[in-house]
Protein backbone atom coordinates (compact mmCIF):
# COMPACT_ATOMS: atom_id res chain seq x y z
CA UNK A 1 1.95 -36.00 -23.77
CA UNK A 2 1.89 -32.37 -22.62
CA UNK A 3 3.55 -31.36 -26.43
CA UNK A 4 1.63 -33.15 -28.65
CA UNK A 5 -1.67 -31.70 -29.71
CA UNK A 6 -5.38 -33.97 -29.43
CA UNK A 7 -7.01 -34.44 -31.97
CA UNK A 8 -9.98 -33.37 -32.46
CA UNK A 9 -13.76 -35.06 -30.89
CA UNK A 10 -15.59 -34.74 -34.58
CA UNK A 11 -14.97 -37.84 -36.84
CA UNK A 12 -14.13 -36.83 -40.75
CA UNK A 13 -13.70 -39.47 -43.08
CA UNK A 14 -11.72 -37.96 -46.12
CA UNK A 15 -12.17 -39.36 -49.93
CA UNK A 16 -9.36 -37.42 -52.26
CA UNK A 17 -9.68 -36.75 -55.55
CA UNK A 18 -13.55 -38.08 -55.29
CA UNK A 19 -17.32 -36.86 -56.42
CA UNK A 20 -20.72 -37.84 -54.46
CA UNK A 21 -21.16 -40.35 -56.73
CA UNK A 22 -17.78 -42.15 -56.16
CA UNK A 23 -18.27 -41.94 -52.73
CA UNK A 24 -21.95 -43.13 -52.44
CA UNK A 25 -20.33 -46.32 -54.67
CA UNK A 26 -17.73 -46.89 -52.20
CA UNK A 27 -20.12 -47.17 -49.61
CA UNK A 28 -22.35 -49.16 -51.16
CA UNK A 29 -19.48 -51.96 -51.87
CA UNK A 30 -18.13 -51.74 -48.59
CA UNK A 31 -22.22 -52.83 -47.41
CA UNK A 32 -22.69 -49.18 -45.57
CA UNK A 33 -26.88 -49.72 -44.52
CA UNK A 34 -29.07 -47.13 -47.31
CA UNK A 35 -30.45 -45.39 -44.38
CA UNK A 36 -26.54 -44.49 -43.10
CA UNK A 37 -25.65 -43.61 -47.06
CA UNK A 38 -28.22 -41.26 -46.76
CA UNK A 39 -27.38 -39.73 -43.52
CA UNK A 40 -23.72 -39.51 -44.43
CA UNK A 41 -24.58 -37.67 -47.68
CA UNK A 42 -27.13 -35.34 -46.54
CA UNK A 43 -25.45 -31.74 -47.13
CA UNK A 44 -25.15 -31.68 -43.02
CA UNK A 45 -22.53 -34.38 -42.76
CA UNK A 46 -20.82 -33.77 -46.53
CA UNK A 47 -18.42 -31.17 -47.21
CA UNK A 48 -16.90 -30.73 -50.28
CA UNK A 49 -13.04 -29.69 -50.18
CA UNK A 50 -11.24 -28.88 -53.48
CA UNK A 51 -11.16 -32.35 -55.30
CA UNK A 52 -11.75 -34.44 -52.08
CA UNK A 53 -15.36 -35.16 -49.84
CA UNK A 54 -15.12 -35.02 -46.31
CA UNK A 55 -17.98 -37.06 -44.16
CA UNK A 56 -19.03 -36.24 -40.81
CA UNK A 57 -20.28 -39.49 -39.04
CA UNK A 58 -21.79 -39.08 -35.97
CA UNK A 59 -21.93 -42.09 -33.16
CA UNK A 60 -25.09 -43.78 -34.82
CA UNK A 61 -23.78 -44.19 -37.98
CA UNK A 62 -20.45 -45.26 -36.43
CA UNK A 63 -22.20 -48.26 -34.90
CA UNK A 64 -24.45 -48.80 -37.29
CA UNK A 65 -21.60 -50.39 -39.25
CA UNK A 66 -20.59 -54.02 -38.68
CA UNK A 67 -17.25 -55.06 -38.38
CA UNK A 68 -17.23 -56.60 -41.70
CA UNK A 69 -18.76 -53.55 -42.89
CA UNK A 70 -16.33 -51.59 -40.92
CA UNK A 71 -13.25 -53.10 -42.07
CA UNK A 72 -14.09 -53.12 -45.81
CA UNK A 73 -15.09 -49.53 -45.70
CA UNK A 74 -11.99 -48.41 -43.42
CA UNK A 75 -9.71 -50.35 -45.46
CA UNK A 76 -11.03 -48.05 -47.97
CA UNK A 77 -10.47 -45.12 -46.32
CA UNK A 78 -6.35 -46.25 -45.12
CA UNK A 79 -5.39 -45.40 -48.05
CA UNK A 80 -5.09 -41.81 -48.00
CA UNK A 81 -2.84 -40.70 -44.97
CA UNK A 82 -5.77 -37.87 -44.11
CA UNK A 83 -7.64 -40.13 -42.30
CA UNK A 84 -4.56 -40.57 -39.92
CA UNK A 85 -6.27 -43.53 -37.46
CA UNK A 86 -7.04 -45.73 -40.47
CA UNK A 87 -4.23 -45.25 -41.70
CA UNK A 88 -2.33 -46.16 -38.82
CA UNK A 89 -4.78 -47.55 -36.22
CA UNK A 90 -4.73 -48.84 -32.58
CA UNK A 91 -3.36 -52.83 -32.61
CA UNK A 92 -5.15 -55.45 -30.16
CA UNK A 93 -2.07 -57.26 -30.66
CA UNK A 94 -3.07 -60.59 -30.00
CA UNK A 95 -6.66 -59.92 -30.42
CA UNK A 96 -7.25 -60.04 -26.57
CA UNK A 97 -9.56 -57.16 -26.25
CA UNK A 98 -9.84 -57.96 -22.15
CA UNK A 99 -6.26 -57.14 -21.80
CA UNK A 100 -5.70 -54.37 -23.55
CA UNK A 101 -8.97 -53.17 -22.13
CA UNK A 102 -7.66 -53.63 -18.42
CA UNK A 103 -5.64 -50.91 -17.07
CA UNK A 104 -6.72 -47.92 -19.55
CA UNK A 105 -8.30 -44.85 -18.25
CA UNK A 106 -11.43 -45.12 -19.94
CA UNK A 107 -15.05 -44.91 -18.70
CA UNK A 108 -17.94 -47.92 -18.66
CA UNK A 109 -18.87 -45.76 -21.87
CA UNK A 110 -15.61 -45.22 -23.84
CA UNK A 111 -14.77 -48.96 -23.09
CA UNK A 112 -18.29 -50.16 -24.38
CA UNK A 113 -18.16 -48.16 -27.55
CA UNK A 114 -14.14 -49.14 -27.90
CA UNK A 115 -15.46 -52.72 -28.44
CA UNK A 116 -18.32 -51.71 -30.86
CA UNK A 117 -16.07 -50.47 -33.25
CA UNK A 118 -13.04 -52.92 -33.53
CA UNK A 119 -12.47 -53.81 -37.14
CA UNK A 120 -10.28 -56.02 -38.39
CA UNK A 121 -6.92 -55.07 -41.05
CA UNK A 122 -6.35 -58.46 -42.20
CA UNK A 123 -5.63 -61.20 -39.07
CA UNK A 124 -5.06 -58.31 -36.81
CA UNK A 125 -8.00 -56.34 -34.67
CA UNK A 126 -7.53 -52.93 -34.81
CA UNK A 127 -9.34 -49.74 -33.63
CA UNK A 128 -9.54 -46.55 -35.56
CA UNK A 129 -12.29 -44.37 -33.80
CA UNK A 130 -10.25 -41.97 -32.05
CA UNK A 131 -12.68 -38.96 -32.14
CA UNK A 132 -15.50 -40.98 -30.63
CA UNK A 133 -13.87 -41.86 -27.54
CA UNK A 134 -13.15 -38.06 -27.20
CA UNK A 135 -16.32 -36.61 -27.86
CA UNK A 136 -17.57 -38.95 -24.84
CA UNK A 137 -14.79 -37.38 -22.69
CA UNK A 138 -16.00 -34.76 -20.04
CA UNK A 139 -13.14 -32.15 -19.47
CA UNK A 140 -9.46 -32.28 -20.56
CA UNK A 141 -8.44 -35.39 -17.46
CA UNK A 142 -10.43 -37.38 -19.42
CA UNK A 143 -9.28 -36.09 -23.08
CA UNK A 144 -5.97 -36.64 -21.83
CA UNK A 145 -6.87 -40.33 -20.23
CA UNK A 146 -8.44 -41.04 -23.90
CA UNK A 147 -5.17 -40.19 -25.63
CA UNK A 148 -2.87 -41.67 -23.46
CA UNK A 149 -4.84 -44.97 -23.47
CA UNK A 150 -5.08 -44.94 -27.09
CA UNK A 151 -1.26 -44.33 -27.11
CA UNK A 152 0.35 -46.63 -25.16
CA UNK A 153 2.47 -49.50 -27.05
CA UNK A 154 2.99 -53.10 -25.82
CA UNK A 155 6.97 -54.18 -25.53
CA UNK A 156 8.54 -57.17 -24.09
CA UNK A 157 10.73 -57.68 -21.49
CA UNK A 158 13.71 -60.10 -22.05
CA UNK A 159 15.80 -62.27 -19.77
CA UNK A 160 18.74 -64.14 -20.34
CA UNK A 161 19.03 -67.42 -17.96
CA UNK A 162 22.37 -68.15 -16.73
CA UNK A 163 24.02 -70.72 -16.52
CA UNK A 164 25.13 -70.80 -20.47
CA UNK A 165 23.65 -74.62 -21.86
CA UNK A 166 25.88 -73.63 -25.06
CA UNK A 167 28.90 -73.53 -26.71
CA UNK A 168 30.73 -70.49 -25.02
CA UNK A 169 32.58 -69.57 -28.13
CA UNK A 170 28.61 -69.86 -29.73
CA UNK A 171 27.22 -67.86 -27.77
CA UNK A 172 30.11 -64.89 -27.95
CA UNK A 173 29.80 -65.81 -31.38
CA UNK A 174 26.60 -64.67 -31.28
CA UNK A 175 25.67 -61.90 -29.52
CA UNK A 176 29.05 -59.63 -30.71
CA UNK A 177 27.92 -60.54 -34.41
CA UNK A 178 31.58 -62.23 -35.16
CA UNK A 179 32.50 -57.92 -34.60
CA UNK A 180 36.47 -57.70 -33.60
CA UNK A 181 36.71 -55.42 -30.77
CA UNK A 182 32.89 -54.81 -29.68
CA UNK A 183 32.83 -52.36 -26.61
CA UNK A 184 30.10 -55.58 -25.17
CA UNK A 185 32.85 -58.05 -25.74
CA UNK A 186 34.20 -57.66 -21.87
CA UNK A 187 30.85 -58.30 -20.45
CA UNK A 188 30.13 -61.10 -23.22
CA UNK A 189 33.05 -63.13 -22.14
CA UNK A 190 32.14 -62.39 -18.12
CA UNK A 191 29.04 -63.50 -18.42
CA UNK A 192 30.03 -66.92 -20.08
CA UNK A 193 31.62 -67.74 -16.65
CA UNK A 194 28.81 -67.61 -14.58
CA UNK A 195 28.30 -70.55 -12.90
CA UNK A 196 24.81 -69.31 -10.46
CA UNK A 197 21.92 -69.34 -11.62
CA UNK A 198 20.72 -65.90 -12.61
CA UNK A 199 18.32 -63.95 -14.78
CA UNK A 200 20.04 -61.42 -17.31
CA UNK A 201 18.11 -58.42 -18.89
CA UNK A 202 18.95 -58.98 -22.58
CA UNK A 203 18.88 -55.12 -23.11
CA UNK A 204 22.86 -55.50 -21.67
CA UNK A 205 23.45 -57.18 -24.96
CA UNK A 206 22.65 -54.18 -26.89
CA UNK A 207 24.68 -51.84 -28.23
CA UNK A 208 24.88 -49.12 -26.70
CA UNK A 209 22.92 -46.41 -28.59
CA UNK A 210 20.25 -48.97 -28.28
CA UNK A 211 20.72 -50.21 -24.71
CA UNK A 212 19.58 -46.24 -24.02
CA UNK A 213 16.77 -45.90 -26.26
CA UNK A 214 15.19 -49.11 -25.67
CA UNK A 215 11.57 -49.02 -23.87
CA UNK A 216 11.92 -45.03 -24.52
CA UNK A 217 10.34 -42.39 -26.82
CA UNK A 218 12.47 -40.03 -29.13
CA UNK A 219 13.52 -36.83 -27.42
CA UNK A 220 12.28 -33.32 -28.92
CA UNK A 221 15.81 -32.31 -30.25
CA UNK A 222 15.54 -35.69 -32.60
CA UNK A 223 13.00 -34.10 -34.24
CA UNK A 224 15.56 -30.95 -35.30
CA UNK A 225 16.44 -32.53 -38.58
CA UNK A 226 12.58 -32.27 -39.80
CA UNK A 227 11.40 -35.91 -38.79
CA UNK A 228 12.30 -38.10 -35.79
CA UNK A 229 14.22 -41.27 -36.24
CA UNK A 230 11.86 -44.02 -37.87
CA UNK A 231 12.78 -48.21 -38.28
CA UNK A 232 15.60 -47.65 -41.10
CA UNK A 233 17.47 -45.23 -38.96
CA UNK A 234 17.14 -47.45 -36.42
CA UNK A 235 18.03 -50.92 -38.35
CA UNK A 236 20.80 -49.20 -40.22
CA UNK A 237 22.16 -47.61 -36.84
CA UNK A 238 21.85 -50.58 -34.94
CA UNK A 239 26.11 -51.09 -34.32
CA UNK A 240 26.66 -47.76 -34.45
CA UNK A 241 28.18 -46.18 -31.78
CA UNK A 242 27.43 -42.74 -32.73
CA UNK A 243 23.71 -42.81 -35.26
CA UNK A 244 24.02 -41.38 -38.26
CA UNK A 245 21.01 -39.50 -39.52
CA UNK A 246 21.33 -39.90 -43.47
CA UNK A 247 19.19 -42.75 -43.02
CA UNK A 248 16.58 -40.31 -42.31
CA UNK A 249 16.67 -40.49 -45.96
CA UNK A 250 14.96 -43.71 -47.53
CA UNK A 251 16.53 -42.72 -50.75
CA UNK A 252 20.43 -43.16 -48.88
CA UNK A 253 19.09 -45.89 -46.25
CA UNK A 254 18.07 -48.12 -49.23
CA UNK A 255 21.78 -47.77 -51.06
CA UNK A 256 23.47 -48.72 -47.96
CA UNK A 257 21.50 -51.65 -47.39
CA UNK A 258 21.93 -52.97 -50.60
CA UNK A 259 26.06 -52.32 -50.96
CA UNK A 260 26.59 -53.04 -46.96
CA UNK A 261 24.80 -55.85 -46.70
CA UNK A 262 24.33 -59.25 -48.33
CA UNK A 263 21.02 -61.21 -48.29
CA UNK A 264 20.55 -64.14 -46.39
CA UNK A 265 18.07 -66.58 -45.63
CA UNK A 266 16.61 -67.84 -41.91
CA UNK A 267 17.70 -69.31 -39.21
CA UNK A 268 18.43 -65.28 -38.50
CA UNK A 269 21.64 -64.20 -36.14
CA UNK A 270 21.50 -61.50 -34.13
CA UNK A 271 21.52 -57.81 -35.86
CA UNK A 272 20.10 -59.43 -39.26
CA UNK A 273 17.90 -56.53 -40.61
CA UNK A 274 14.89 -57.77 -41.37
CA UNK A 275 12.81 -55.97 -43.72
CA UNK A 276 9.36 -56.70 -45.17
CA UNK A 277 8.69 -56.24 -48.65
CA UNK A 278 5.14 -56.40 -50.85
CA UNK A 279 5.24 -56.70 -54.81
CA UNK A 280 8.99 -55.22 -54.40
CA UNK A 281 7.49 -52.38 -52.02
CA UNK A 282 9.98 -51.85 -48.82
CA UNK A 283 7.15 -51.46 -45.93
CA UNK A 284 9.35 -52.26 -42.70
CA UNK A 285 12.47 -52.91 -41.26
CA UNK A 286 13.68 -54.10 -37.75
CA UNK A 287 16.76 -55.80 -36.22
CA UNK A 288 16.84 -59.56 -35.09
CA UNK A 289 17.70 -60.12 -31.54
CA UNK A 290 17.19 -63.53 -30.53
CA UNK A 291 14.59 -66.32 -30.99
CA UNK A 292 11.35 -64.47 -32.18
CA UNK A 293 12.45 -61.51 -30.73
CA UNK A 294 13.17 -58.35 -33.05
CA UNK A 295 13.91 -54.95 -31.49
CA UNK A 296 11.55 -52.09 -33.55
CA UNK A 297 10.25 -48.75 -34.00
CA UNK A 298 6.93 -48.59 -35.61
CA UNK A 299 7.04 -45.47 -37.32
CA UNK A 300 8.78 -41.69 -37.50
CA UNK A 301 6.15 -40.34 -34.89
CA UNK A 302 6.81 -39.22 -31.65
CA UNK A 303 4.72 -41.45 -30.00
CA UNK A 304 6.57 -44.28 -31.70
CA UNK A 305 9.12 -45.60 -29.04
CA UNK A 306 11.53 -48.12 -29.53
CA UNK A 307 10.61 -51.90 -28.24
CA UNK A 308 11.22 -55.47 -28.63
CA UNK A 309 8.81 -56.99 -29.78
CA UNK A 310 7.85 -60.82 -31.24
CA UNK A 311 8.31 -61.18 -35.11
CA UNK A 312 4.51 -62.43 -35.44
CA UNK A 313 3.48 -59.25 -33.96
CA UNK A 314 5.44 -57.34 -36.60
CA UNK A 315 4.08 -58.94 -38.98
CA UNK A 316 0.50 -58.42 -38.18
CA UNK A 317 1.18 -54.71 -38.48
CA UNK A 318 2.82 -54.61 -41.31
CA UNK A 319 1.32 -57.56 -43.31
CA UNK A 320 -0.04 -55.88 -46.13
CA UNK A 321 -1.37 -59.08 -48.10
CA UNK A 322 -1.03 -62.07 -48.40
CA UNK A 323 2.05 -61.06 -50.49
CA UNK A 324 4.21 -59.57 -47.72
CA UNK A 325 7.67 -61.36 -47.35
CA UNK A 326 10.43 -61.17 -44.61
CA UNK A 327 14.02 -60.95 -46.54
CA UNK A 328 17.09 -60.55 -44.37
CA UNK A 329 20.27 -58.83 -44.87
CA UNK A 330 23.57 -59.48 -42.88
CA UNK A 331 25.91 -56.60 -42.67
CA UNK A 332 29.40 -57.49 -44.24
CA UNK A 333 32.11 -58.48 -42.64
């Protein structure tokens, strides 16, 4: 937290390559009240930047939106990557409000606006405001408490019960990915024999570049190459012993997904790469564990850490429309 810089407590809304007029229309559609049109384009809250108009909302024009108003206008508005948090907004995964709400650092104030202005990016309820909850804050504790909150990112932790109900060739089978000579084949087998009941952390079953990074954020020095590790560096990585960072490049981590892999179809095994595509548009990719569980970094930020997480969650991030496909790929024997 200490490295990253806050942003700042004044709200801009950006519209590239836009006039007043084209702006005033989008509002309109989007069902923006005439008396918070007229606010927003009064020359105190426009400012007009190249090709591109930049609004300056203030709290009562924030609110004065509903959420249906909200969410068509910020859908608007997450499609230019200047206006970062709709781009890539806060998830309510789950849409329980109450429990994301529950341990944050946030005052009777920040917490009561924070529920004013949810919208919603299709099924999923999402939060976007940032620079509101800031410009409530009073002194940098409670900037930081703002940013932290607004930070954090839900992961699940798995157990294994023991004793096996399977096959034991099945299950080493399984989790080694039919690899010859996997360093986790030793423990695999071990664990097979256990005949007392016991609860395994299914983070042992990873390998082991993964086994460390799991429930962690990148380090600094990842960030040498001129972007941190994102979810094709970590799909294509995933039985690496030692990552290789040319799938830092989308251009290279595409090619080797395509010749190293073959397409396949559910039931998924575990390492499947899972990658979601829109009108032939590669948006995502994460690596099948087990059941619904996929192991995933949302992004090339800092703040993105790397987590297992349910499929269905996945997909309400990156569920574009109603378009948006899963397709599979198995690395070759």
């Amino acid at each position: 937290m200490a490295v990253i810089a806050k942003p700042s407590a004044v709200t801009r809304w950006t519209f590239e390559q836009n006039t007043q007029g084209g702006v005033r229309a989008i509002l309109v559609k989007a069902g923006v009240p005439e008396a918070t049109v007229a606010r927003l384009l009064s020359p105190v809250r426009l400012v007009e930047s190249g090709n591109s108009i930049v609004l300056l909302p203030e709290r009562e024009d924030l609110v004065a939106l509903s959420m249906e108003v909200r969410s068509a206008l910020y859908l608007e508005l997450a499609k230019s990557s200047a206006n970062e948090y709709q781009h890539d907004p806060v998830f309510i995964l789950g849409g329980d409000v109450d429990d994301w709400l529950e341990e944050v650092s946030l005052t009777s104030g920040q917490r009561a606006l924070f529920r004013q202005l949810l919208w919603r990016r299709g099924s999923a309820l999402v939060f976007s405001d940032v620079q509101a909850l800031l410009a409530l804050a009073k002194g940098p504790e409670e900037v930081s408490a703002v940013f932290r909150s607004i930070t954090r990112v839900r992961s699940l932790v798995i157990s294994l019960r023991l004793p096996l109900t399977v096959d034991r060739q099945a299950f080493i089978d399984y989790w080694t990915a039919d690899q010859v000579g996997t360093p986790r084949l030793a423990f695999i087998r071990a664990v097979t024999q256990r005949r007392a009941k016991q609860l395994i952390d299914v983070t042992h079953f990873l390998p082991s570049a993964f086994r460390l990074r799991v429930y962690s954020f990148p380090e600094l020095d990842l960030g040498l190459k001129g972007r941190f590790p994102d979810c094709h560096w970590t799909s294509l990585n995933f039985f690496n012993q030692e990552p290789k960072d040319i799938y830092l490049d989308t251009r290279q981590a595409a090619e080797h997904l395509l010749k190293d892999y073959v397409a396949v179809d559910a039931p998924y095994r575990y390492g499947d790469v899972l990658c979601f595509l829109d009108d032939g548009e590669g948006l995502h990719t994460c690596v099948h564990v087990v059941d619904d569980i996929v192991l995933t970094k949302n992004g090339d930020s800092i703040l993105a850490p790397w987590t297992l997480m349910r499929l269905r969650d996945v997909d309400e991030i990156y569920r574009r429309t109603p378009n948006t496909r899963i397709q599979a790929y198995r690395l070759k024997k």
